[in-house]
Structure formats: C-alpha cells, structure tokens
Protein backbone atom coordinates (compact mmCIF):
# COMPACT_ATOMS: atom_id res chain seq x y z
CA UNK A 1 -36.43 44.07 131.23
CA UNK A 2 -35.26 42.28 128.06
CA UNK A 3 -32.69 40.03 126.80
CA UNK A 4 -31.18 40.24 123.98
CA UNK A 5 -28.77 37.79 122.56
CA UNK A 6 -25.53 39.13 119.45
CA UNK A 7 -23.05 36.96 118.23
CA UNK A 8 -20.24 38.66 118.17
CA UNK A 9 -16.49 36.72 116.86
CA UNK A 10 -14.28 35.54 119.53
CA UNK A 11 -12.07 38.76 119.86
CA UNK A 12 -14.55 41.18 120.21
CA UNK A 13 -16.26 39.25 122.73
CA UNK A 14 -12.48 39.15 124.38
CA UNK A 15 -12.05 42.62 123.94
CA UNK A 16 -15.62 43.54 125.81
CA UNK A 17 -14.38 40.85 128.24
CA UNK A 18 -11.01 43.11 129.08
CA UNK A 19 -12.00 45.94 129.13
CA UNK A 20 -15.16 45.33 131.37
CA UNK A 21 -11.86 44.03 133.79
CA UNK A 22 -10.18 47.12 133.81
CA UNK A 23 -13.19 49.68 134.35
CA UNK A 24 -14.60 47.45 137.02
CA UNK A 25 -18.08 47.51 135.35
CA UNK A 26 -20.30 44.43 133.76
CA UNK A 27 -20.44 43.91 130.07
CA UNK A 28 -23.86 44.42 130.13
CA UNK A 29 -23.49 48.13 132.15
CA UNK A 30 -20.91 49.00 129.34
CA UNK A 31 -23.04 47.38 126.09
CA UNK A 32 -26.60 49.42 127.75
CA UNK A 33 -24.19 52.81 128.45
CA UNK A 34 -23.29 52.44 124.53
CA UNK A 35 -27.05 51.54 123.57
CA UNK A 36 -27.68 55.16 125.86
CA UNK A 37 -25.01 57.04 123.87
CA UNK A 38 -26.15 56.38 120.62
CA UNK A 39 -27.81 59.84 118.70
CA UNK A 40 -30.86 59.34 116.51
CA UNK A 41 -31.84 61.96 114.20
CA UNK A 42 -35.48 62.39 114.48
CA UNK A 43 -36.14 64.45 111.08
C-alpha cells in the first residue's frame, strides 16, 4: 500500500474530521471510498 500526503485548509480537514465522527468510519476508509467512486471516461 501507499501513502499519500494533501494539504488540505483547516476546515476541510475539520469537516473530514466530523463527519468521519458521525459515520463511525476512518478518514482514510471515507477519502479511499471517494477515490473508488470516482468515474473515468475511458474514450
């Protein structure tokens, strides 16, 4: 596995932090389920 490291501003990285609180889940689970979700057109 990688790491990757994103600088993100304060309230975003508050925002992840909340809302990985109130589904119970890490903030990596929730930034690699987002990674997952994203739709690339292979033309």
């Amino acid at each position: 596995m990688t790491t990757i490291t994103i600088r993100l501003p304060e309230s975003e990285k508050q925002k992840l932090k909340q809302y990985s609180l109130v589904v119970e889940r890490t903030q990596t689970d929730i930034l690699r389920e987002f990674i997952r979700s994203l739709e690339i057109d292979s033309d």
